[in-house]
Every structure is written in C-alpha cells, then in structure tokens.
N, C-alpha and C. Protein backbone atom coordinates (compact mmCIF):
# COMPACT_ATOMS: atom_id res chain seq x y z
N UNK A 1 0.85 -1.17 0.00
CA UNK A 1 0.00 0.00 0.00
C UNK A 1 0.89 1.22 0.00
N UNK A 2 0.60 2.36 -0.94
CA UNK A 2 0.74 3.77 -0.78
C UNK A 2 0.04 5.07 -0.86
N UNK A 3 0.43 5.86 0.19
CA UNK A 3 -0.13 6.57 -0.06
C UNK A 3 0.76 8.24 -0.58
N UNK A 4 0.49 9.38 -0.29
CA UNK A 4 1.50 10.46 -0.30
C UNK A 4 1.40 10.84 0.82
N UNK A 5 2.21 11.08 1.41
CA UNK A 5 3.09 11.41 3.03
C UNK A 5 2.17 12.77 3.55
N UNK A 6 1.97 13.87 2.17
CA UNK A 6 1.46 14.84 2.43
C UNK A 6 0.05 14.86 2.64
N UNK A 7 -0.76 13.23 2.85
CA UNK A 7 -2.11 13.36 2.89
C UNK A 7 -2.33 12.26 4.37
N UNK A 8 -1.43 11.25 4.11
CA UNK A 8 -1.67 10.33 5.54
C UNK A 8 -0.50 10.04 6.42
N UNK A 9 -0.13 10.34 7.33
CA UNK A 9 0.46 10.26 8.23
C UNK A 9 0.98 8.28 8.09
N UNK A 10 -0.31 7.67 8.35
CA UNK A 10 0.32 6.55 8.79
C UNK A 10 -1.04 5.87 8.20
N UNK A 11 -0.89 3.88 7.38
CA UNK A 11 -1.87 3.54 7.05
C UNK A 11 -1.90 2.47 7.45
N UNK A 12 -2.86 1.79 7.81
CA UNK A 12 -3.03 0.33 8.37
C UNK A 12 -4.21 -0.32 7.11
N UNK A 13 -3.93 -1.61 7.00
CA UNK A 13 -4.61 -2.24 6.28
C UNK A 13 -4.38 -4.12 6.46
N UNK A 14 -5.61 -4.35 6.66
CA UNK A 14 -5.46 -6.41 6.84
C UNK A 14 -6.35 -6.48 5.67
N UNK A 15 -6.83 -8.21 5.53
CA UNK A 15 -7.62 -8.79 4.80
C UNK A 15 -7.60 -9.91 5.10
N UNK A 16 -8.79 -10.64 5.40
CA UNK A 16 -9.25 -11.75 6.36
C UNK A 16 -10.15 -12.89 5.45
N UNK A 17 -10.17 -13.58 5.73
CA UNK A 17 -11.47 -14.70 5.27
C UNK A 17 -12.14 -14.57 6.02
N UNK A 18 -13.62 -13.96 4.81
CA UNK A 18 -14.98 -13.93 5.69
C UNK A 18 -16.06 -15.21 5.96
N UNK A 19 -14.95 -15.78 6.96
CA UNK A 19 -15.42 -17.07 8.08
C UNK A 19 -15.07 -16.55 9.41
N UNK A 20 -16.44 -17.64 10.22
CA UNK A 20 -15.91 -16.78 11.70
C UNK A 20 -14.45 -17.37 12.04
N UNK A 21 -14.00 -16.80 13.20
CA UNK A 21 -12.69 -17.37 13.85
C UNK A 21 -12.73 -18.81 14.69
N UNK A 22 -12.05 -19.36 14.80
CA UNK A 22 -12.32 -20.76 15.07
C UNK A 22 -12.72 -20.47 16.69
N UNK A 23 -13.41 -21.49 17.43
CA UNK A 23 -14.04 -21.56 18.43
C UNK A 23 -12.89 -20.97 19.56
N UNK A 24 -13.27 -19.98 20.49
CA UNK A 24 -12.06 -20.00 21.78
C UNK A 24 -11.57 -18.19 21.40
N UNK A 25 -10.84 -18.21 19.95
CA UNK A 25 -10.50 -17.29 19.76
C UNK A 25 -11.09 -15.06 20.29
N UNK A 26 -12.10 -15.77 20.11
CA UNK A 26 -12.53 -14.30 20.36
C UNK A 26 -12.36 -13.88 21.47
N UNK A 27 -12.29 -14.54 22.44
CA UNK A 27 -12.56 -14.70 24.01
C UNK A 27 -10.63 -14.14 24.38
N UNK A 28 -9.83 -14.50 23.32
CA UNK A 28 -8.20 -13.94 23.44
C UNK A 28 -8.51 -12.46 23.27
N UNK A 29 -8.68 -12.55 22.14
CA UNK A 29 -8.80 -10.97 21.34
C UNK A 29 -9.35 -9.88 21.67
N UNK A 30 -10.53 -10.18 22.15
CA UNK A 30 -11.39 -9.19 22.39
C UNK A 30 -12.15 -9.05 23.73
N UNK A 31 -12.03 -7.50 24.39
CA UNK A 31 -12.58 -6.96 25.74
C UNK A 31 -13.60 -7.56 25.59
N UNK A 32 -14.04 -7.55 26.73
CA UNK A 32 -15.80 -7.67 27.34
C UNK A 32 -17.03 -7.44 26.65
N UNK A 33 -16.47 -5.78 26.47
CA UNK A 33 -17.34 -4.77 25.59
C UNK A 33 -17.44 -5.04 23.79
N UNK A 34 -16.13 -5.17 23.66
CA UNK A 34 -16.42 -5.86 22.12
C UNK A 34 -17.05 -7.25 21.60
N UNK A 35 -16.73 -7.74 23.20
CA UNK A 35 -17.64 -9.51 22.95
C UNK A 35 -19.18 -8.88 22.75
N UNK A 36 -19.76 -8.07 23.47
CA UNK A 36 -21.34 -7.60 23.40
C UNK A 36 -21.69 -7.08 22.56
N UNK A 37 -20.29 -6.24 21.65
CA UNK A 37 -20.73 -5.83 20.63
C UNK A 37 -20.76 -6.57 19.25
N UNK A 38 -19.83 -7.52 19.63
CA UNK A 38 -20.22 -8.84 18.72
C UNK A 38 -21.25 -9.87 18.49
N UNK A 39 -21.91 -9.57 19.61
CA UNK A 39 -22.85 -10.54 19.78
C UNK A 39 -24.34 -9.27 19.22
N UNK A 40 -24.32 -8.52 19.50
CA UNK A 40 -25.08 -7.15 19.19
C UNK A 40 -25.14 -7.06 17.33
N UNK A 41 -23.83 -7.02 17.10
CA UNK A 41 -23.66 -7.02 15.39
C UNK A 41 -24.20 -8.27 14.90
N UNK A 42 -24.24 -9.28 15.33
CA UNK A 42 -23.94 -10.58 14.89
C UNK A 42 -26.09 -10.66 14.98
N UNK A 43 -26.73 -10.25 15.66
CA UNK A 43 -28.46 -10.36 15.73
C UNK A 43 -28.54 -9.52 13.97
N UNK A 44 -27.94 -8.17 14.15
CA UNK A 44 -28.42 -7.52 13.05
C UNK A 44 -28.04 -8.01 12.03
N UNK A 45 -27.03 -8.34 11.87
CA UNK A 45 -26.32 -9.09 10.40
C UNK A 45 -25.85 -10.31 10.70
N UNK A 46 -26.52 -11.43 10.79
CA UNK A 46 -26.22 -12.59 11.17
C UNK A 46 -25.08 -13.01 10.10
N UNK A 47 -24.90 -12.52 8.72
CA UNK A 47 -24.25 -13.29 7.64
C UNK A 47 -22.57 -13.02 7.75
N UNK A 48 -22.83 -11.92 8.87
CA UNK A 48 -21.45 -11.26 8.24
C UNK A 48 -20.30 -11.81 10.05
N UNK A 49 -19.13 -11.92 9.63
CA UNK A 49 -18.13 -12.72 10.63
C UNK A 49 -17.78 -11.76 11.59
N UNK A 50 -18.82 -10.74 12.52
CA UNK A 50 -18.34 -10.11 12.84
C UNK A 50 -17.19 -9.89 14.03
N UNK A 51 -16.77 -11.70 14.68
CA UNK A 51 -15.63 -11.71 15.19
C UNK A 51 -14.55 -11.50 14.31
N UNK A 52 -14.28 -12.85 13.22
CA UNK A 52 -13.11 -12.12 12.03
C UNK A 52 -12.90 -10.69 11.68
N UNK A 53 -14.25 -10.11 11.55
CA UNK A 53 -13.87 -8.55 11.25
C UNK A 53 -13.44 -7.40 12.27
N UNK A 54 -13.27 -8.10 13.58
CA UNK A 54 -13.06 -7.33 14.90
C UNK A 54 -11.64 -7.79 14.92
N UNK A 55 -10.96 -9.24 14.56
CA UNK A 55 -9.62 -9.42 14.67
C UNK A 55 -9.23 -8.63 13.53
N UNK A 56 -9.70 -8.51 12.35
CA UNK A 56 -9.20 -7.61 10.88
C UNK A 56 -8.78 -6.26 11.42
N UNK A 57 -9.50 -5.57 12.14
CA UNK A 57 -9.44 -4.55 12.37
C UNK A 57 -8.21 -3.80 13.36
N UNK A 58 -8.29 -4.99 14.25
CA UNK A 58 -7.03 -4.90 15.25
C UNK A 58 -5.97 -4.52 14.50
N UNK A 59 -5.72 -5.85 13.87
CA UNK A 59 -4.44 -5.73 12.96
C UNK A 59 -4.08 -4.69 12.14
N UNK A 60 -5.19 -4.29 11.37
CA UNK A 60 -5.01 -3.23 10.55
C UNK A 60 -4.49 -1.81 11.92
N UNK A 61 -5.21 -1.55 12.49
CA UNK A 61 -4.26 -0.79 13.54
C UNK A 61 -3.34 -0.99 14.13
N UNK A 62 -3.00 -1.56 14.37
CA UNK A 62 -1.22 -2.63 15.11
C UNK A 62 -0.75 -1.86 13.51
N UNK A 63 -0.54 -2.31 12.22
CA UNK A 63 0.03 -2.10 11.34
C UNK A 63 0.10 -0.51 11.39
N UNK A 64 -0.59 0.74 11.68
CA UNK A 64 -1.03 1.51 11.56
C UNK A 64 0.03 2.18 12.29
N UNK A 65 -0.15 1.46 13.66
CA UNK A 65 0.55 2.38 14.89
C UNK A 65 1.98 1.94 15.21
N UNK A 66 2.45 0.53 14.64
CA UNK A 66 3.66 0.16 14.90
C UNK A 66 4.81 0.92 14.37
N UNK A 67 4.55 1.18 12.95
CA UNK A 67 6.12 1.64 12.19
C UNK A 67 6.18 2.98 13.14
N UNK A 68 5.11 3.60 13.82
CA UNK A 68 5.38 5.13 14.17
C UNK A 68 5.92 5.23 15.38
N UNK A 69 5.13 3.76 16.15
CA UNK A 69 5.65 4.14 17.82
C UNK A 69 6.54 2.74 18.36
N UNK A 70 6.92 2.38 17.41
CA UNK A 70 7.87 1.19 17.43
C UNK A 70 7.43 0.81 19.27
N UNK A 71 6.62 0.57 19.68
CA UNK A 71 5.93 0.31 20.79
C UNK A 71 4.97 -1.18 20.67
N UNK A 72 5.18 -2.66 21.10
CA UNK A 72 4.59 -3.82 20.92
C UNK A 72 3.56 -3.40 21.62
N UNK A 73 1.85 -3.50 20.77
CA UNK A 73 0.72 -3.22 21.71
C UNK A 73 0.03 -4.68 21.66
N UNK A 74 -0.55 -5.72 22.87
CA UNK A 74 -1.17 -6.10 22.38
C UNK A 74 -2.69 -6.50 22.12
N UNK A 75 -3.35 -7.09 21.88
CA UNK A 75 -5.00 -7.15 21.74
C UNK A 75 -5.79 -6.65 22.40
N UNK A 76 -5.11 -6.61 23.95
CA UNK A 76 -6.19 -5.83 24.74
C UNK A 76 -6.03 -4.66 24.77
N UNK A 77 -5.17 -3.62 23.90
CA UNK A 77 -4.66 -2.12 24.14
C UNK A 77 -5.51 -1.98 23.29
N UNK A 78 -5.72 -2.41 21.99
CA UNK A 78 -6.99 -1.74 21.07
C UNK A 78 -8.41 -1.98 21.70
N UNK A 79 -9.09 -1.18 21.07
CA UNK A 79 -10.46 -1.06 21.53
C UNK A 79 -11.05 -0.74 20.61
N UNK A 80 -12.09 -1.79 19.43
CA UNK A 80 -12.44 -1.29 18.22
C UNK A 80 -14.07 -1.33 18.20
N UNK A 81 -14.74 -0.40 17.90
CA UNK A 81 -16.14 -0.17 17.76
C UNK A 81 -16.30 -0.14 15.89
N UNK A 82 -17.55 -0.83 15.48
CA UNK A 82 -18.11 -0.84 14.56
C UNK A 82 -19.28 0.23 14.35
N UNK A 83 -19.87 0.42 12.92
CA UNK A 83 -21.02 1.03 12.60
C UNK A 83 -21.44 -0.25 11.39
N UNK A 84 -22.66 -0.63 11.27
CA UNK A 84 -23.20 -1.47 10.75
C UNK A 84 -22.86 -1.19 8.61
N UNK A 85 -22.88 -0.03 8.99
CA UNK A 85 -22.65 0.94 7.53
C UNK A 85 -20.84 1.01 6.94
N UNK A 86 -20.14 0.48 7.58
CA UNK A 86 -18.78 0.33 7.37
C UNK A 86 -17.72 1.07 8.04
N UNK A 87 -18.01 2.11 8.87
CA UNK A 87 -17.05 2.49 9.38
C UNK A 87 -16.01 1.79 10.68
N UNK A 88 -15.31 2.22 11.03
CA UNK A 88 -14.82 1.23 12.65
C UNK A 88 -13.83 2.45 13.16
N UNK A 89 -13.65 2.73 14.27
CA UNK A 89 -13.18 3.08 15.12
C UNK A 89 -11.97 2.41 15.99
N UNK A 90 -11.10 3.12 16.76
CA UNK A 90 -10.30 2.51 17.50
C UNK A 90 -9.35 3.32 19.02
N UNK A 91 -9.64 2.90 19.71
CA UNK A 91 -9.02 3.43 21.11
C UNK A 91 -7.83 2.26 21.44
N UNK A 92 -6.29 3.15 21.51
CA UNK A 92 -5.16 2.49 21.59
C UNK A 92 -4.62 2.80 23.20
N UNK A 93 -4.42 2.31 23.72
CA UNK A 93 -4.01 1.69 25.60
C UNK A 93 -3.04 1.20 25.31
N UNK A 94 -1.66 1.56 25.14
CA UNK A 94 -0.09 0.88 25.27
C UNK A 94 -0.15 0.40 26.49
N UNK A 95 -0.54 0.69 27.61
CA UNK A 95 -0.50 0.67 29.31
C UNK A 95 -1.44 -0.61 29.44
N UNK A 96 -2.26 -1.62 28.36
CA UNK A 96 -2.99 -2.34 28.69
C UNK A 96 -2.08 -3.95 27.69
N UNK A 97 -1.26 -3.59 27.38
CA UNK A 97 -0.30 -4.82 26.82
C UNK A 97 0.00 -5.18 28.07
N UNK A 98 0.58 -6.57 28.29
CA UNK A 98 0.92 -7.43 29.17
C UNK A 98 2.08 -7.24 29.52
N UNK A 99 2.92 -6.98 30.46
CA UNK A 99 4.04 -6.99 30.13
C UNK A 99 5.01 -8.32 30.18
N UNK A 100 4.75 -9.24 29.73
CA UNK A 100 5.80 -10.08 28.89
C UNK A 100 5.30 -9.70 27.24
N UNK A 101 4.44 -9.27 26.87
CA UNK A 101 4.50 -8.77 25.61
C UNK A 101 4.83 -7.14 25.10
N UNK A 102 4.82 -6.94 26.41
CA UNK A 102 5.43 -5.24 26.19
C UNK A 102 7.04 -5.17 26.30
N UNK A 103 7.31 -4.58 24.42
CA UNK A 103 8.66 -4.69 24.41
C UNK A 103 8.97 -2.79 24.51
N UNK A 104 9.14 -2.07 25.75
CA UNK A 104 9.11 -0.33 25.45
C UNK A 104 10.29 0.18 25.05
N UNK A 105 10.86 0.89 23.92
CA UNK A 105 11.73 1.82 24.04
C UNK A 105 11.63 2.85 24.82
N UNK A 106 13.03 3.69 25.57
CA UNK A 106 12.14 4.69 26.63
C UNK A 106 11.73 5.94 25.81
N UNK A 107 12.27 5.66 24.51
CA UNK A 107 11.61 7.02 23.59
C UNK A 107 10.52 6.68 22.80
N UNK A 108 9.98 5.76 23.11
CA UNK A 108 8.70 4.75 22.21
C UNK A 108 7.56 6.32 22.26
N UNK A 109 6.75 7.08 21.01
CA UNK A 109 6.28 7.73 20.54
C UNK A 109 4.72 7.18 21.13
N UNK A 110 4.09 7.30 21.84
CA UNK A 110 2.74 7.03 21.82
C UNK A 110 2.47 6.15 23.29
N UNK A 111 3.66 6.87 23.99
CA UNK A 111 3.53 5.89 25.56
C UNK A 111 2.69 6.91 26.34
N UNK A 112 1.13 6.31 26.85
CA UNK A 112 0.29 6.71 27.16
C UNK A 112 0.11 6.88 29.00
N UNK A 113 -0.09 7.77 29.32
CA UNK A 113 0.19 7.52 30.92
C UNK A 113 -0.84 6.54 31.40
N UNK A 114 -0.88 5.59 32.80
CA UNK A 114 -1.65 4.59 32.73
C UNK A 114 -2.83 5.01 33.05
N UNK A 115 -3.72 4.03 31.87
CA UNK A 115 -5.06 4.42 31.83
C UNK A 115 -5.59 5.53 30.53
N UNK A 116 -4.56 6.13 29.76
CA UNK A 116 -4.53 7.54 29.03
C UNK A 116 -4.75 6.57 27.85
N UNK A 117 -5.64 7.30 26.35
CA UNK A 117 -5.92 6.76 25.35
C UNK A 117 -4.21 7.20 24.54
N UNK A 118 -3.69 6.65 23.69
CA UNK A 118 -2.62 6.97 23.08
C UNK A 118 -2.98 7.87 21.86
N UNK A 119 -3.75 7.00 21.35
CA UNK A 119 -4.61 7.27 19.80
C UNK A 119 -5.56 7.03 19.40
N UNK A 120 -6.63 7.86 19.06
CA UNK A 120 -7.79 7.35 18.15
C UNK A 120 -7.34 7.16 16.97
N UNK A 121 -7.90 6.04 16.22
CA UNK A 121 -7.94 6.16 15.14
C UNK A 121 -9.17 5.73 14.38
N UNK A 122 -9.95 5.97 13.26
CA UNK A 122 -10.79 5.83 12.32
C UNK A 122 -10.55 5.32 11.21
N UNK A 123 -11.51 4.12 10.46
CA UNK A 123 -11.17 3.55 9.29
C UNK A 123 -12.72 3.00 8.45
N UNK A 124 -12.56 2.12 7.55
CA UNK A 124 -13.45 2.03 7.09
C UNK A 124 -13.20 0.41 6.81
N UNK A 125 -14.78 -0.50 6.96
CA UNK A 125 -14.58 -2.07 6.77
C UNK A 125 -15.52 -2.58 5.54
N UNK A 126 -15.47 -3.59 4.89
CA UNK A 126 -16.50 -3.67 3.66
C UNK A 126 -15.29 -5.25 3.71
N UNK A 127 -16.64 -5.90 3.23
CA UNK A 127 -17.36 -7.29 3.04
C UNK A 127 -16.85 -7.42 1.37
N UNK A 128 -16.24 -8.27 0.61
CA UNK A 128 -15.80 -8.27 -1.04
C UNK A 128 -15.57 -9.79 -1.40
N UNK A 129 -16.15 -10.39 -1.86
CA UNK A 129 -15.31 -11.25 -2.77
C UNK A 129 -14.85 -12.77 -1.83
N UNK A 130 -15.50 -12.79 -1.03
CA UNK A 130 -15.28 -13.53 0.06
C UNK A 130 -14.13 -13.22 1.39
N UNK A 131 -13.65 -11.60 1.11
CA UNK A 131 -13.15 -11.38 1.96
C UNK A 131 -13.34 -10.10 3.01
N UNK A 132 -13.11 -10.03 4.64
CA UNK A 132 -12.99 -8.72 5.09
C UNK A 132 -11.57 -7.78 5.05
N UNK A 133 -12.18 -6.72 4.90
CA UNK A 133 -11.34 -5.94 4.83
C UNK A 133 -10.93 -4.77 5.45
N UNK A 134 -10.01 -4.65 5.90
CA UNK A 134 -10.58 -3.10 7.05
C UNK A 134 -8.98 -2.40 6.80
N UNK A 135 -9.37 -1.23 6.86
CA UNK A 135 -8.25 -0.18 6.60
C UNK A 135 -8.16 1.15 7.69
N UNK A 136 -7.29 1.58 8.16
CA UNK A 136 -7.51 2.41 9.14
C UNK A 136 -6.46 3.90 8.35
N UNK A 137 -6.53 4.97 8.52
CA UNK A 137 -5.56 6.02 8.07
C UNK A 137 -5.86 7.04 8.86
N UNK A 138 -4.54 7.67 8.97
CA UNK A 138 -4.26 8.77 10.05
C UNK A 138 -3.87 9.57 9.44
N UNK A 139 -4.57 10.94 9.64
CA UNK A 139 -3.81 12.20 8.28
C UNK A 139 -2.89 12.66 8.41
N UNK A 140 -2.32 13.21 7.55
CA UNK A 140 -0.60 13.87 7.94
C UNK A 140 -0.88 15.08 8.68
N UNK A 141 -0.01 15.28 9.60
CA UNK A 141 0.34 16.26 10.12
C UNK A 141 -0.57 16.16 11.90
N UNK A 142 -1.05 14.53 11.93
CA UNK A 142 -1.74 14.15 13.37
C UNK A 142 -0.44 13.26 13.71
N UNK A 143 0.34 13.34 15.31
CA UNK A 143 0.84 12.17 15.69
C UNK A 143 0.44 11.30 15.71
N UNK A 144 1.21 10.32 14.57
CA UNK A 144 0.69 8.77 14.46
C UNK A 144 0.46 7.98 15.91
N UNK A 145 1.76 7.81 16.71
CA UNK A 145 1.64 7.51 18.15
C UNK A 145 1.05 7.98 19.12
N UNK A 146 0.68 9.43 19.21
CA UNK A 146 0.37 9.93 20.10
C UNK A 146 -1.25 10.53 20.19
N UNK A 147 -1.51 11.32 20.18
CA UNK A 147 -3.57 11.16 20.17
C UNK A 147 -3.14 11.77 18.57
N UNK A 148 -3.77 10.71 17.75
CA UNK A 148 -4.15 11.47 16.51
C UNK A 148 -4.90 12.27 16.41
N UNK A 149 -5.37 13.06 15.25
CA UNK A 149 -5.95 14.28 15.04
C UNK A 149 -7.64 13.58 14.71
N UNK A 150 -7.77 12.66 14.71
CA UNK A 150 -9.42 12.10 14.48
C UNK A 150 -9.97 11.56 15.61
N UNK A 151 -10.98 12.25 16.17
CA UNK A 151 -11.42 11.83 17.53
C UNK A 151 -12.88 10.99 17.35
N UNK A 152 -13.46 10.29 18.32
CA UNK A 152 -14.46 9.30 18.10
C UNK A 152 -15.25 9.35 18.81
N UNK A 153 -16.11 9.58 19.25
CA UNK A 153 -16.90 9.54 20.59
C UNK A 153 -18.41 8.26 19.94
N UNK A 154 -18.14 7.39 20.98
CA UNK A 154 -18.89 6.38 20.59
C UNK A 154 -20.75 6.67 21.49
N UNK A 155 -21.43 6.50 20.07
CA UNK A 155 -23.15 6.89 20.80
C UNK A 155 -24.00 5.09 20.70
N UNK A 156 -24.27 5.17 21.73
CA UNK A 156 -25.46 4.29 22.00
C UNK A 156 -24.92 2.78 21.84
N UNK A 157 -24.93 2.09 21.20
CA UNK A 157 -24.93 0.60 21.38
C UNK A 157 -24.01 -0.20 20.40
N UNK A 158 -24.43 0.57 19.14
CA UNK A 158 -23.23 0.01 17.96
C UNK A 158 -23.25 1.00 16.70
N UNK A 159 -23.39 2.06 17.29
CA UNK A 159 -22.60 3.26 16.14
C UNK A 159 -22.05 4.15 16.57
N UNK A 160 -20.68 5.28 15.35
CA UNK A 160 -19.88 5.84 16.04
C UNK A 160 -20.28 7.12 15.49
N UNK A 161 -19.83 8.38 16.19
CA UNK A 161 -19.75 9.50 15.28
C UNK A 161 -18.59 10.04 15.46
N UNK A 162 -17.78 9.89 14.00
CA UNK A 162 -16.01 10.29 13.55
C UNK A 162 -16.13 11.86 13.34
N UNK A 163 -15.48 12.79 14.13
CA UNK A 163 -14.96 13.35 13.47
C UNK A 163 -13.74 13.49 12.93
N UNK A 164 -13.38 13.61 11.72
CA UNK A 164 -11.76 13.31 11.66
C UNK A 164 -10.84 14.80 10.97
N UNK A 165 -9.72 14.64 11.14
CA UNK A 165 -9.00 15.79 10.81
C UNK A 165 -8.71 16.55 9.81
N UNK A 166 -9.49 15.74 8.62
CA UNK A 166 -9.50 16.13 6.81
C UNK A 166 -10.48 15.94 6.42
N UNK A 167 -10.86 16.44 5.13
CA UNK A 167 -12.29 16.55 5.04
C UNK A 167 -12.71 14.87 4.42
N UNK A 168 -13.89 14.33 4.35
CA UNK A 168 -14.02 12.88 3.97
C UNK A 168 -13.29 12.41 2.38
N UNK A 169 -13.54 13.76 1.66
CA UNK A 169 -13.13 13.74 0.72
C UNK A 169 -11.79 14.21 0.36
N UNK A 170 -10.92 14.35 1.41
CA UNK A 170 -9.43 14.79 0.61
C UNK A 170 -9.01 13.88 -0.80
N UNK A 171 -7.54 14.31 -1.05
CA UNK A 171 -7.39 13.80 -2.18
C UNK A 171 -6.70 12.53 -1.42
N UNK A 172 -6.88 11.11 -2.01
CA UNK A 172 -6.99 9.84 -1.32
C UNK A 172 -7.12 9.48 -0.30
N UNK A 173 -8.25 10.10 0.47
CA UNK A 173 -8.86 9.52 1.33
C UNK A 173 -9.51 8.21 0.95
N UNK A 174 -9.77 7.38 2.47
CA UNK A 174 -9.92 6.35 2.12
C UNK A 174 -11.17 6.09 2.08
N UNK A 175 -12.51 4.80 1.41
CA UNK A 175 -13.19 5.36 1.52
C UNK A 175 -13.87 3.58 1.78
C-alpha cells in the first residue's frame, strides 16, 4: 500500500477470510465490551463474521501504529467499535499490553500515561469477494503515536460519530 506522506500520516490495512474465527479465539482478542458488541452485530447481520472482522481490524491498527511508535501493543490495548454501515473506530491503551509482551523503548512515541488513550484512530470495513477488509488512516500532520488528530466519541450501542481531521473527501482519502 501507498499513499502520499502529504495526505496520511500513517496507514493500516489487513484482509481476512470472511469465516468466523475458530471456536475459543474471540474470548483472546477481544474486551468484554467488544464480545457484546459482537454478539449485538452478529443479531443484526447474522451473515457477516463479525468476530473475524473485529480481529481484521485490530491488525489493521497494530500495522497503523507500529512503524510510528515502534511500541509492541497487544489485543487488549486496542479497543475497536463498529457502525453497521462500514465504518470502525479505535481506542489504543499501550499501558494495557501485558508486560511479557510489552517490548518499550524509553523514547517509544505514543507511551500513554496509565489508563490515558494513546490514539484514536478511524477507518473504514467492507465485506468483497469472500473477503474482510478493514483499513484504518491517520492524516498527515496528526501524531501517528500519540492522540491522533481524528477523535471518536462512541453513541449508544453500535454506532460511532467520527470526526476526523480532513475533510471525507481529501485527495486519497480512504473510503
């Protein structure tokens, strides 16, 4: 993937097989709150994997936030909310990795005081071809590591309202 430096800061992107995750798995991956919201997504759109697309999403942020804050986060530091319509959301917790999986530089870019969000970030997910897909991008000129410039405030049960730091339509925004 590319983009121009002068439009995204930093880009995350996975692609998954849209099958659920094998039995056990979700219960690693994902908070409390995202299990309910899986189970919440999963009444309205029974067809769609919405555990696979909650691990897609992770990753695509891990990819997002690693090259910037060379900081190991793991599964439980993200915090990803869906909208039924494709968007996804994400709240990053360096302070919630384990530490046998927390590898810190002491200059690591996005070290959050404990309990402090590091980064929001915002992306967009869509269903193709038998696969999920989820992409996350951070605009230039927001610290990739540190609170990006797109903030999220999550309403009601399973939708978000993004505002983000460029207009929806810049030139390659993602969509």
């Amino acid at each position: 993937m590319a983009a121009h430096a002068e439009v995204w800061a930093a880009l995350g992107v996975d692609a998954e097989p849209a099958l659920p995750l094998q039995y056990g798995v979700l219960g690693l991956v994902a908070s409390e709150r995202e299990q309910r919201m899986v189970a919440r997504l999963s009444g309205k759109r029974p067809g769609l994997p919405w555990d696979r697309l909650l691990f897609s999403a992770k990753e695509a942020v891990y990819k997002a936030w690693y090259p910037a804050g060379r900081q190991w986060i793991g599964t439980s530091a993200v915090e990803v909310a869906f909208t039924t319509d494709g968007l996804l959301t994400a709240e990053i917790r360096p302070d919630r990795t384990p530490p046998l999986l927390a590898r810190r530089r002491p200059d690591a870019a996005g070290a959050a005081r404990p309990g402090g969000v590091a980064a929001r970030y915002t992306g967009r997910w869509r269903i193709e071809g038998g696969l999920l897909l989820t992409a996350v991008a951070v605009p230039a000129g927001a610290p990739v590591g540190v609170r990006a410039r797109a903030r999220v405030a999550v309403e009601g049960e399973d939708t978000a309202a993004v505002t983000a730091g460029t207009p929806a339509r810049a030139p390659g925004a993602v969509r």
